[in-house]
N, C-alpha and C. Protein backbone atom coordinates (compact mmCIF):
# COMPACT_ATOMS: atom_id res chain seq x y z
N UNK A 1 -29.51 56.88 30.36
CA UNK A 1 -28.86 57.50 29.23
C UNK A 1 -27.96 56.45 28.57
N UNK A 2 -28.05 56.22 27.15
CA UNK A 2 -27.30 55.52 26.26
C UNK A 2 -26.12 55.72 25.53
N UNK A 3 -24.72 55.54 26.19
CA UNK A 3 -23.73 56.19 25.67
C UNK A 3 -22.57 55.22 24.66
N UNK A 4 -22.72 55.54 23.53
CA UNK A 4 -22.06 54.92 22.56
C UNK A 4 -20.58 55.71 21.99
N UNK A 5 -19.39 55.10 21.99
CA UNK A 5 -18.57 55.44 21.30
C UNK A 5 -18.42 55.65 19.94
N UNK A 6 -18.38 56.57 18.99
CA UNK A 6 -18.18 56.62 17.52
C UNK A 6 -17.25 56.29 16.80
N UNK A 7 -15.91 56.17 17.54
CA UNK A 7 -15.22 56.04 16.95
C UNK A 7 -14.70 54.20 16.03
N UNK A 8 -15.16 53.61 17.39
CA UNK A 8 -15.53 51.83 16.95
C UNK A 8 -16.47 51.56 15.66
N UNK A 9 -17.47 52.63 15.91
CA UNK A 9 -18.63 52.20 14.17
C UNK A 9 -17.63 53.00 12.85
N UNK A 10 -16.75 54.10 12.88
CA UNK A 10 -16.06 54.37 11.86
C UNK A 10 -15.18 53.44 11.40
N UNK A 11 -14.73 52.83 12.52
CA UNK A 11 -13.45 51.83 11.95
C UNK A 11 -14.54 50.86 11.39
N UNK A 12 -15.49 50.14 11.85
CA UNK A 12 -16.46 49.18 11.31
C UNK A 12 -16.53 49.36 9.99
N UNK A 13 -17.01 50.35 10.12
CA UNK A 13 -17.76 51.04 8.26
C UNK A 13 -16.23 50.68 7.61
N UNK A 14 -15.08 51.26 8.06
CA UNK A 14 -14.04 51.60 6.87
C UNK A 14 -13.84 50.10 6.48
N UNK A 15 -13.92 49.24 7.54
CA UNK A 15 -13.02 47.73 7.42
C UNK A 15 -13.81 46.98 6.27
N UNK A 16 -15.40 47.21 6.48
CA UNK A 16 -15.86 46.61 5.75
C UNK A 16 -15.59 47.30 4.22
N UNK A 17 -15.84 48.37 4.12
CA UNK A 17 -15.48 48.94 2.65
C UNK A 17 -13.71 48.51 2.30
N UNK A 18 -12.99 48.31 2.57
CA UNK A 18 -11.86 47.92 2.93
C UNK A 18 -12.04 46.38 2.13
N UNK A 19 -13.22 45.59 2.81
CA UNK A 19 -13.45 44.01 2.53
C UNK A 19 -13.98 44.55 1.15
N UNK A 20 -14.65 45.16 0.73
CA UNK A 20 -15.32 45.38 -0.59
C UNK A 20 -14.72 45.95 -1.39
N UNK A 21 -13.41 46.66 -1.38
CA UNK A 21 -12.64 47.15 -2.08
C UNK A 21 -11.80 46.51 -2.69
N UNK A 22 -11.52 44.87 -1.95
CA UNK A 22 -10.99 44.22 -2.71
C UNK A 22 -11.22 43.07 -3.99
N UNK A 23 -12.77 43.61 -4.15
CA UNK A 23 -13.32 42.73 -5.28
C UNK A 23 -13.41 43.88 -6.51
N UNK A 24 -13.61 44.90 -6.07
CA UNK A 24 -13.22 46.13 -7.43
C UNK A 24 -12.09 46.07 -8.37
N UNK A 25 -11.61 46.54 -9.60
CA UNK A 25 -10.96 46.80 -10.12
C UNK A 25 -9.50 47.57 -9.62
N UNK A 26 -8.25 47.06 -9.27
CA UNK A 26 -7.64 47.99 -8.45
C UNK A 26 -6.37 48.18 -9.74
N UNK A 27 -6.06 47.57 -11.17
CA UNK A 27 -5.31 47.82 -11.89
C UNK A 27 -5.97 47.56 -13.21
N UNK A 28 -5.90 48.19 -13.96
CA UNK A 28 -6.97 47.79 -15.07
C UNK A 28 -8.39 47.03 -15.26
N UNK A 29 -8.46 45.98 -15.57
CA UNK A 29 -9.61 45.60 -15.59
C UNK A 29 -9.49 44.46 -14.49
N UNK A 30 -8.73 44.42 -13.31
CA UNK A 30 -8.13 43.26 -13.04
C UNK A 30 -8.39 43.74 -10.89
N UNK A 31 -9.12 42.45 -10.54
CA UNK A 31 -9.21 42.97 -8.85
C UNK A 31 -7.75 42.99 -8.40
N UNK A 32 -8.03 43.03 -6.89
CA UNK A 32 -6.68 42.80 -6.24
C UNK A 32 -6.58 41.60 -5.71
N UNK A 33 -8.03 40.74 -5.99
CA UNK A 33 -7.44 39.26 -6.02
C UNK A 33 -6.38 38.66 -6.75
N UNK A 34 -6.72 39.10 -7.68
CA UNK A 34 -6.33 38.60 -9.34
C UNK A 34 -4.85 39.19 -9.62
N UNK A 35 -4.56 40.02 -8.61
CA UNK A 35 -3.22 40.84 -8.85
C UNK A 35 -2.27 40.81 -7.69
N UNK A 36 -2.56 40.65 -6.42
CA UNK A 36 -1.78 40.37 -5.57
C UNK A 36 -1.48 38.81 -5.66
N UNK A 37 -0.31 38.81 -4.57
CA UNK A 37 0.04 37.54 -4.51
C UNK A 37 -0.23 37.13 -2.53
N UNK A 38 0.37 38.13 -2.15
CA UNK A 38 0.04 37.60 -0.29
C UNK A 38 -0.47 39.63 -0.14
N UNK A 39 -0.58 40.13 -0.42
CA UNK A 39 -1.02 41.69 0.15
C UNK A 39 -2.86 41.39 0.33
N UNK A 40 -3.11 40.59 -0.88
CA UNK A 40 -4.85 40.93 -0.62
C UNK A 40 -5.00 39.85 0.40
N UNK A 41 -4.68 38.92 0.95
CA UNK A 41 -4.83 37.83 1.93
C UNK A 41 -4.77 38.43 3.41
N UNK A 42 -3.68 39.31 3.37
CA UNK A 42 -2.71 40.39 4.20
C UNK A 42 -4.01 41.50 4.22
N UNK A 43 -4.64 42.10 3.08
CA UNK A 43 -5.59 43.05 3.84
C UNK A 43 -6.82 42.67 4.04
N UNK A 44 -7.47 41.54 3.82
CA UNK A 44 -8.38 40.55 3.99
C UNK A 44 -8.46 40.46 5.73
N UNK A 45 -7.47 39.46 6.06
CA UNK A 45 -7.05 39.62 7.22
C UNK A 45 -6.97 40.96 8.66
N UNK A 46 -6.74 41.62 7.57
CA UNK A 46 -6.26 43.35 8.87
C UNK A 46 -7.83 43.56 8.92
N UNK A 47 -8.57 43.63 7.70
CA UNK A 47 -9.76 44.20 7.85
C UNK A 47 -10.46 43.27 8.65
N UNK A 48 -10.91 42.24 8.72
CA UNK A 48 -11.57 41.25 9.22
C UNK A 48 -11.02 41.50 10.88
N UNK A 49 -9.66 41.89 11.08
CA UNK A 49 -9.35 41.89 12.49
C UNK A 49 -10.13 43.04 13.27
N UNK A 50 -9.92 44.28 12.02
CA UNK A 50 -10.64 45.56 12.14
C UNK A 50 -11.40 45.86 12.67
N UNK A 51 -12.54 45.04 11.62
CA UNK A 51 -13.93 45.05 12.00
C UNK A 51 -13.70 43.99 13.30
N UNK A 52 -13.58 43.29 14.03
CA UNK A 52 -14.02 42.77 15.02
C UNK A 52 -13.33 43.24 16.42
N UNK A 53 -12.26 43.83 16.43
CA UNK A 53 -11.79 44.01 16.94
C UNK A 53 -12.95 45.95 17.73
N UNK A 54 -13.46 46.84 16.45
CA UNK A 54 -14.21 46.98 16.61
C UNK A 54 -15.61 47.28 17.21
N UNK A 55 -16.10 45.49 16.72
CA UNK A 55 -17.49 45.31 16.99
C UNK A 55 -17.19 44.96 18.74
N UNK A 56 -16.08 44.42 18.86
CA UNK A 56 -16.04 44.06 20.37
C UNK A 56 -15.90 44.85 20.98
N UNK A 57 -15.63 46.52 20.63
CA UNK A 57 -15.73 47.62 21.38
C UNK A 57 -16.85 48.47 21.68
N UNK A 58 -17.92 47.88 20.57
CA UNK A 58 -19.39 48.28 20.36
C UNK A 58 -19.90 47.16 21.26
N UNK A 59 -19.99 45.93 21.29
CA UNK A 59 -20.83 45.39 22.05
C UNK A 59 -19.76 44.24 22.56
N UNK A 60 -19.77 44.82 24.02
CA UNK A 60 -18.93 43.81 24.61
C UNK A 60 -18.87 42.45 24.85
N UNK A 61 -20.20 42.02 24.61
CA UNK A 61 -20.48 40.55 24.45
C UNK A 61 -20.11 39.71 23.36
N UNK A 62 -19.71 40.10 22.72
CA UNK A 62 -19.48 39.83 21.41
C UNK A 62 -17.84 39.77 20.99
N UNK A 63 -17.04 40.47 22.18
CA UNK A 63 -15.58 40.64 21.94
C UNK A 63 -14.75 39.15 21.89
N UNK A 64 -14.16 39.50 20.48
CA UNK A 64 -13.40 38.62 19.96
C UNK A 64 -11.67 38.92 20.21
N UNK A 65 -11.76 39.96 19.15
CA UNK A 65 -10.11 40.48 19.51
C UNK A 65 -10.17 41.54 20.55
N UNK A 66 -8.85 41.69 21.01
CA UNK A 66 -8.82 42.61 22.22
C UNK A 66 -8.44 43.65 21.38
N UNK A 67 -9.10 45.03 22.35
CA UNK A 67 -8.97 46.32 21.48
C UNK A 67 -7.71 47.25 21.24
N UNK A 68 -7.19 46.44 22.28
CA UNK A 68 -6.02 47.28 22.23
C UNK A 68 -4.99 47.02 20.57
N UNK A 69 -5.28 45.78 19.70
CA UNK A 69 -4.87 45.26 18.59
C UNK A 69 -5.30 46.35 17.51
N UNK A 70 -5.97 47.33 17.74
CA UNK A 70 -6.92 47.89 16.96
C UNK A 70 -5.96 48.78 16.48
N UNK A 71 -5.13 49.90 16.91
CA UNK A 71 -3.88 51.08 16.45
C UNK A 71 -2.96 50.06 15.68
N UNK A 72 -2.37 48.71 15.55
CA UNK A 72 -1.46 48.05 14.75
C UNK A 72 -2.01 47.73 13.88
N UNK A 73 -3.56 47.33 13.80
CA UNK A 73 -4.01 46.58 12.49
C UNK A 73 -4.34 47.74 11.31
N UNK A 74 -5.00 48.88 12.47
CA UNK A 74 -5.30 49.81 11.04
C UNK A 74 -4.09 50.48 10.56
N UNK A 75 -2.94 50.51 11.38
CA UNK A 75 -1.78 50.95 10.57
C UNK A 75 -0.97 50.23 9.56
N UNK A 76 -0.88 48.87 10.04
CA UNK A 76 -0.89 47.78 9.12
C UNK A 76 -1.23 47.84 7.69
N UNK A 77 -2.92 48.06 7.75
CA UNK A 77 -3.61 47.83 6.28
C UNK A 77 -3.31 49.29 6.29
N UNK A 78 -3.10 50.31 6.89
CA UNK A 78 -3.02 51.31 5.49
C UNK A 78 -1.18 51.59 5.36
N UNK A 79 -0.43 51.21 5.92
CA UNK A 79 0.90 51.26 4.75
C UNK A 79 0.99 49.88 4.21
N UNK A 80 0.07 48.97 4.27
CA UNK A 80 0.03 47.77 2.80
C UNK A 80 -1.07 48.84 1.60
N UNK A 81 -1.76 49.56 1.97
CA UNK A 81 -2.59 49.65 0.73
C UNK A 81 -1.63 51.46 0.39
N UNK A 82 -0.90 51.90 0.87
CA UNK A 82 -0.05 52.43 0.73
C UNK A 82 0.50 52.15 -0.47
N UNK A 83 1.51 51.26 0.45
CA UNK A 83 2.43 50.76 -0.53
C UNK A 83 1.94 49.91 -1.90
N UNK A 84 0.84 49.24 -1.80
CA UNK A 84 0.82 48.23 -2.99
C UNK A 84 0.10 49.84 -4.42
N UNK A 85 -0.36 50.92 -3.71
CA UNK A 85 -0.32 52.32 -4.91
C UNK A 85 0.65 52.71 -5.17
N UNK A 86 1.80 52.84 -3.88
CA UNK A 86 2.99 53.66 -4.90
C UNK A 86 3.77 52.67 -5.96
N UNK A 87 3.89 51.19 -5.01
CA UNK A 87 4.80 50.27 -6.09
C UNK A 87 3.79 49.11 -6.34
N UNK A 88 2.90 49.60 -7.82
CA UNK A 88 2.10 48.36 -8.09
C UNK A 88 3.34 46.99 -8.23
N UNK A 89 2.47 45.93 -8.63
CA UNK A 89 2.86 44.74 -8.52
C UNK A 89 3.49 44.45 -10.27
N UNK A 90 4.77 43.54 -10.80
CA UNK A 90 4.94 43.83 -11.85
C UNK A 90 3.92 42.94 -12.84
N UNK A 91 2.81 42.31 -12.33
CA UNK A 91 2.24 41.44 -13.45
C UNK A 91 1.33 42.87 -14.16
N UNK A 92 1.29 43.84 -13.45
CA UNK A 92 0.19 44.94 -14.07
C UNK A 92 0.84 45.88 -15.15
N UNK A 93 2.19 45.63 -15.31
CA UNK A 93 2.96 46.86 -16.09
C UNK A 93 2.94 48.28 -15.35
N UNK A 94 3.04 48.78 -16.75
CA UNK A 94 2.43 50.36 -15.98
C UNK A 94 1.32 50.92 -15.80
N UNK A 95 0.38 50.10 -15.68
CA UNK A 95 -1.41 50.17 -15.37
C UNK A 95 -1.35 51.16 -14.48
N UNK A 96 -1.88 52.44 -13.67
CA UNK A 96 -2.73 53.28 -13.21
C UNK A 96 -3.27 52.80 -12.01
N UNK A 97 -3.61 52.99 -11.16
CA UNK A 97 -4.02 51.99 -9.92
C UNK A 97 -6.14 52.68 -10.12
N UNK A 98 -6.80 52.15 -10.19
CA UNK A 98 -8.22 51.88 -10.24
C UNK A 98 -9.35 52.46 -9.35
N UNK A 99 -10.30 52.48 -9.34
CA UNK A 99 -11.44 53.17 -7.88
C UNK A 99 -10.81 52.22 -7.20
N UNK A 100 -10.94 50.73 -7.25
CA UNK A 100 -10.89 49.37 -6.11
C UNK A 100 -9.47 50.16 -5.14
N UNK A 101 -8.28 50.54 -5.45
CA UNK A 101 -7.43 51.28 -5.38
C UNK A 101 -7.73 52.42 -3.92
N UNK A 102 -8.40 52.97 -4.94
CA UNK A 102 -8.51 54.87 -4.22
C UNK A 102 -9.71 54.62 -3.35
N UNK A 103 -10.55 53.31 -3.55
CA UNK A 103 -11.51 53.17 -2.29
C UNK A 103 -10.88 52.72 -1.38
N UNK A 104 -10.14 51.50 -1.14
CA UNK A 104 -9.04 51.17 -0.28
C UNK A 104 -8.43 51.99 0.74
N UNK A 105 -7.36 52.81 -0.11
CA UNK A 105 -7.09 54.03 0.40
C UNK A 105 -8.11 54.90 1.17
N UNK A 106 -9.26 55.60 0.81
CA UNK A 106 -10.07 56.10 1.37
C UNK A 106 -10.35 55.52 2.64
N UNK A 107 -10.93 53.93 2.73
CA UNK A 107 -10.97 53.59 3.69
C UNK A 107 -10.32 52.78 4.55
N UNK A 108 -9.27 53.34 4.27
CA UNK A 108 -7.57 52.84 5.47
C UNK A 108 -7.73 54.27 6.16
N UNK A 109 -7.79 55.49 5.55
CA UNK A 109 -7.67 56.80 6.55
C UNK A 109 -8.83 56.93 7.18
N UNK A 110 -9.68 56.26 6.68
CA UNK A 110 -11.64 56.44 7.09
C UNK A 110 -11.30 55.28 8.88
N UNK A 111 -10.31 54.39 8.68
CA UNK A 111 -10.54 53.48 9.75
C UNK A 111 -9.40 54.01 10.87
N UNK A 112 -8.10 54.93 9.87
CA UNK A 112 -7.24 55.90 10.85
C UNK A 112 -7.67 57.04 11.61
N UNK A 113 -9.33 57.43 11.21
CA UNK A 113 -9.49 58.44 11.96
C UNK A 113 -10.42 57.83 12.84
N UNK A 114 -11.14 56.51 12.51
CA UNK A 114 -11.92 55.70 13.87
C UNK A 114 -11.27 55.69 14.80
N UNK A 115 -10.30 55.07 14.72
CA UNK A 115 -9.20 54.93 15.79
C UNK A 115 -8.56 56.13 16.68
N UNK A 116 -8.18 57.01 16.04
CA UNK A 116 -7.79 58.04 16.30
C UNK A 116 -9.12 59.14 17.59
N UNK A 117 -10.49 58.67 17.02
CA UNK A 117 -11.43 58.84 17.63
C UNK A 117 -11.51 57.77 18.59
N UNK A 118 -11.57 56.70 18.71
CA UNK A 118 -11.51 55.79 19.95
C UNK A 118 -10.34 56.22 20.77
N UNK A 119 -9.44 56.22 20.61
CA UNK A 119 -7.97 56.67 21.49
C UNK A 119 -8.63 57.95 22.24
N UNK A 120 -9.07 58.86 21.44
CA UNK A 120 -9.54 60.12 22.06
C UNK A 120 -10.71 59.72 23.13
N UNK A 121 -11.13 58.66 22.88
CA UNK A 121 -12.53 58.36 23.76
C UNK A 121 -14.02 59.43 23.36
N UNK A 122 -14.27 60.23 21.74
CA UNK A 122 -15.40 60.82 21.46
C UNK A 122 -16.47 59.95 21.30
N UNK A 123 -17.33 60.35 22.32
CA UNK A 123 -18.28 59.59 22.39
C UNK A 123 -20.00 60.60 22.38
N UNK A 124 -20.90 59.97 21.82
CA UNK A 124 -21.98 60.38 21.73
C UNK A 124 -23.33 60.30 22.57
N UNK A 125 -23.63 60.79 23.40
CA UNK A 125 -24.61 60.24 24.35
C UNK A 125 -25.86 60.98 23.78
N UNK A 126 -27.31 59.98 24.43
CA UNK A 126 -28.12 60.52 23.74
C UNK A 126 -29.25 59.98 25.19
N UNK A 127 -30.25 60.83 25.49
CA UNK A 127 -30.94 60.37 26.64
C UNK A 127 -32.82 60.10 26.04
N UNK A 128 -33.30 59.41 26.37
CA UNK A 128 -35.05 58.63 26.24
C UNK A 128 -35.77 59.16 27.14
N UNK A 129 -36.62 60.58 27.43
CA UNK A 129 -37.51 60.64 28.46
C UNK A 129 -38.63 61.11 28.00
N UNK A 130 -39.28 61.22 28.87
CA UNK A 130 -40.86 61.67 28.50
C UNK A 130 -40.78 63.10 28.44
N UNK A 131 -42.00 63.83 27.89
CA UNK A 131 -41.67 65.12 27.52
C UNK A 131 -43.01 65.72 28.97
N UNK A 132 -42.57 66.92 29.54
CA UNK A 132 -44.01 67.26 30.18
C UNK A 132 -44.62 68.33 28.64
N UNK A 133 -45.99 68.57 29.64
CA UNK A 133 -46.70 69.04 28.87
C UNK A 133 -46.42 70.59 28.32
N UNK A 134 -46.33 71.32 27.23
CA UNK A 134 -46.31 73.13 27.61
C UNK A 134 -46.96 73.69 27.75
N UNK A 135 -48.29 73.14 27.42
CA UNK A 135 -49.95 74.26 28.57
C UNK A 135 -50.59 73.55 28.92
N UNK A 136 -51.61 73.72 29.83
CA UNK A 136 -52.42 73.27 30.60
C UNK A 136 -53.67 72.85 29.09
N UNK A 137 -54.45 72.17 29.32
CA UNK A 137 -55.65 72.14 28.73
C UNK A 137 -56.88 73.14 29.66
N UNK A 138 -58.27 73.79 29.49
CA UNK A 138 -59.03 74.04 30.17
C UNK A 138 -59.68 73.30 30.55
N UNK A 139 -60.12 72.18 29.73
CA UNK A 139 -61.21 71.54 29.76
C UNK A 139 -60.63 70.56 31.38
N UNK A 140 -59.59 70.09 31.05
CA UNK A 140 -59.05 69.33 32.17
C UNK A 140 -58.39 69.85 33.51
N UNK A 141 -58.46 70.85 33.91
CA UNK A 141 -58.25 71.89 34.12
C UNK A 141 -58.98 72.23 35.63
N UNK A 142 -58.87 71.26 36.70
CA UNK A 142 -60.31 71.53 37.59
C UNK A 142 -60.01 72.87 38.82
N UNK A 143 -59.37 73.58 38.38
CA UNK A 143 -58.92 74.71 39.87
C UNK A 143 -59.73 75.61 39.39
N UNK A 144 -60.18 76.20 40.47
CA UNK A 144 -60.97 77.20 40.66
C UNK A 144 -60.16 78.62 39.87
N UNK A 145 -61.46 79.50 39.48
CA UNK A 145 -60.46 80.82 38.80
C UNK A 145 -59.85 81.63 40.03
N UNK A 146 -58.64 82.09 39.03
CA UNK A 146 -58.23 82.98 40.20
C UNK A 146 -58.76 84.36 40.69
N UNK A 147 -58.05 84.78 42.14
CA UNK A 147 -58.68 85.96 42.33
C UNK A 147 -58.51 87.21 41.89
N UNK A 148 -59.04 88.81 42.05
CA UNK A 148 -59.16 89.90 41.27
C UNK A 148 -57.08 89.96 41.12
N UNK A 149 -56.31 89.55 42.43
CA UNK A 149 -54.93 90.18 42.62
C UNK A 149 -54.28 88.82 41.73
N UNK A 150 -54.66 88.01 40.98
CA UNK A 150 -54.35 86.88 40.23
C UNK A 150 -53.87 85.72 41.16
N UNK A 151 -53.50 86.04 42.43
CA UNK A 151 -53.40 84.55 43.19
C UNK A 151 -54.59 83.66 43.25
N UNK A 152 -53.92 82.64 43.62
CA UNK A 152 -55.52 81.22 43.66
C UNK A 152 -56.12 81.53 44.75
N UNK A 153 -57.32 81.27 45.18
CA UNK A 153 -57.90 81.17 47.05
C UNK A 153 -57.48 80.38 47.23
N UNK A 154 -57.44 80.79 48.78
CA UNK A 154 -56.55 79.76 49.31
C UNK A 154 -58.50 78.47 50.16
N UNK A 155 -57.75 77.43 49.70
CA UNK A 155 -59.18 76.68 50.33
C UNK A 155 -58.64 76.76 51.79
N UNK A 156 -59.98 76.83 52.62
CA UNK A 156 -60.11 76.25 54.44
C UNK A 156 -60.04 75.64 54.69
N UNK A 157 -59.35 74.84 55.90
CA UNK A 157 -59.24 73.76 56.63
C UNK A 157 -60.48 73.58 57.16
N UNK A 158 -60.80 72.75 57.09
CA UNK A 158 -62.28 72.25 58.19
C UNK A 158 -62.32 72.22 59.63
N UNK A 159 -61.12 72.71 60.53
CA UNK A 159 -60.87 73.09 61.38
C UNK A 159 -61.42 74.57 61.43
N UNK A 160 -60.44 75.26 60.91
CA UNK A 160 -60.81 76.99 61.13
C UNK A 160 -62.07 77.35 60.53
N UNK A 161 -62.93 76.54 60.34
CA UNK A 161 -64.61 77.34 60.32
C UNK A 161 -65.24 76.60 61.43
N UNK A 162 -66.44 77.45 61.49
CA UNK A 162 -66.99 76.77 62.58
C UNK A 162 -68.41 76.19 61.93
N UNK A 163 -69.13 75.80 63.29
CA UNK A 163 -70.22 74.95 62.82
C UNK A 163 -71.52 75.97 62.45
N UNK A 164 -71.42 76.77 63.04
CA UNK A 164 -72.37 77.69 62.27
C UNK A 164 -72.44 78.72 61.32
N UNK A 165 -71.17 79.06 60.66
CA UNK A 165 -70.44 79.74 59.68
C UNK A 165 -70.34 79.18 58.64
N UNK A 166 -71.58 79.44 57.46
CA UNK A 166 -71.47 78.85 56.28
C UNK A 166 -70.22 79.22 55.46
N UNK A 167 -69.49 78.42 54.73
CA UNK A 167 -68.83 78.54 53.30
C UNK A 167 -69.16 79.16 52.51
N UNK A 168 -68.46 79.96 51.74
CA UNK A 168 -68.90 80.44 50.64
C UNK A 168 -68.78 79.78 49.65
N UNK A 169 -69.98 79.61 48.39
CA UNK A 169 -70.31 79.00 47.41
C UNK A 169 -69.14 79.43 46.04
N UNK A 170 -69.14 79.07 45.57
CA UNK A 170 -68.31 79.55 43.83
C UNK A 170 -68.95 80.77 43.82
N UNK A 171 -68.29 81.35 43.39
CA UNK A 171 -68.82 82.60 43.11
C UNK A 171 -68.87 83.92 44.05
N UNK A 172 -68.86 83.58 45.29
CA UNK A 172 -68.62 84.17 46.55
C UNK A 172 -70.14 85.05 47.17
N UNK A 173 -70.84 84.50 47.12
CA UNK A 173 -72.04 84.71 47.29
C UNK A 173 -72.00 83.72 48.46
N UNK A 174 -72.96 84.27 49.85
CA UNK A 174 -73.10 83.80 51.14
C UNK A 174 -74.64 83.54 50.81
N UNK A 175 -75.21 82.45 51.83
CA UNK A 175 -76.31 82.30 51.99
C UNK A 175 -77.04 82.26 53.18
């Protein structure tokens, strides 16, 4: 049986949308490259820790950061992407904060509830076996029919007959 944790692939998914959120529009026509000064470097960073921190909980061979880093970083990036919505930055004026923005956001709580699911330990197991069959075929099928009371005959030992006591044939006809 193959038992995978879910909560490590949610934080995955969010971190990376997280990495992609910061090439969107997050104040007018303008990314959050183009508008931060150290916050997008700052969530660049958390996410990148995110995701690996993560992937090393999905496949242990692969562990980079230790997991326990995982509850500071996603709290990290989401009161930076918090904060950089309630108090934009002043090169934007009073610009509106953008999708690049509200995807961010989305996936800072998308990577708070991974976590929140890893801490809990919900995990998904799923098992690979062969199926038996649900009827018999006839054709393949080699037992004798049953009798009038529906039990099978029972076959004889070659002991309890004797040598001059024929068997009875299929059908139950003596000869």
């Amino acid at each position: 049986m193959r038992r995978f944790d879910i909560g490590p692939l949610i934080v995955a998914v969010g971190s990376v949308v997280l990495l992609v959120s910061l090439f969107m529009d997050w104040y007018g026509r303008v990314t959050a490259w183009g508008v931060f000064e150290v916050a997008d470097v700052l969530l660049a960073v958390l996410a990148i820790g995110a995701l690996l921190a993560s992937l090393g909980m999905i496949a242990e061979e692969i562990s980079v950061l230790d997991a326990r880093w995982l509850p500071a970083i996603v709290l990290s990036a989401t009161v930076l992407v918090i904060a950089e919505i309630l108090s934009p930055p002043p090169v934007v004026g009073g610009a509106d904060p953008q999708e690049g923005a509200w995807i961010a956001f989305a996936a800072a709580l998308v990577m708070v509830v991974g976590t929140v699911l890893t801490l809990g330990r919900v995990s998904f197991s799923f098992a690979i076996e062969g199926r038996e069959p649900r009827h018999r075929v006839a054709a393949v099928d080699h037992r004798p029919p049953p009798t009038e009371t529906g039990q099978q005959p029972v076959a004889r030992r070659a002991e309890e007959t004797s040598a001059t006591e024929a068997l009875p044939e299929e059908g139950g006809a003596k000869r």
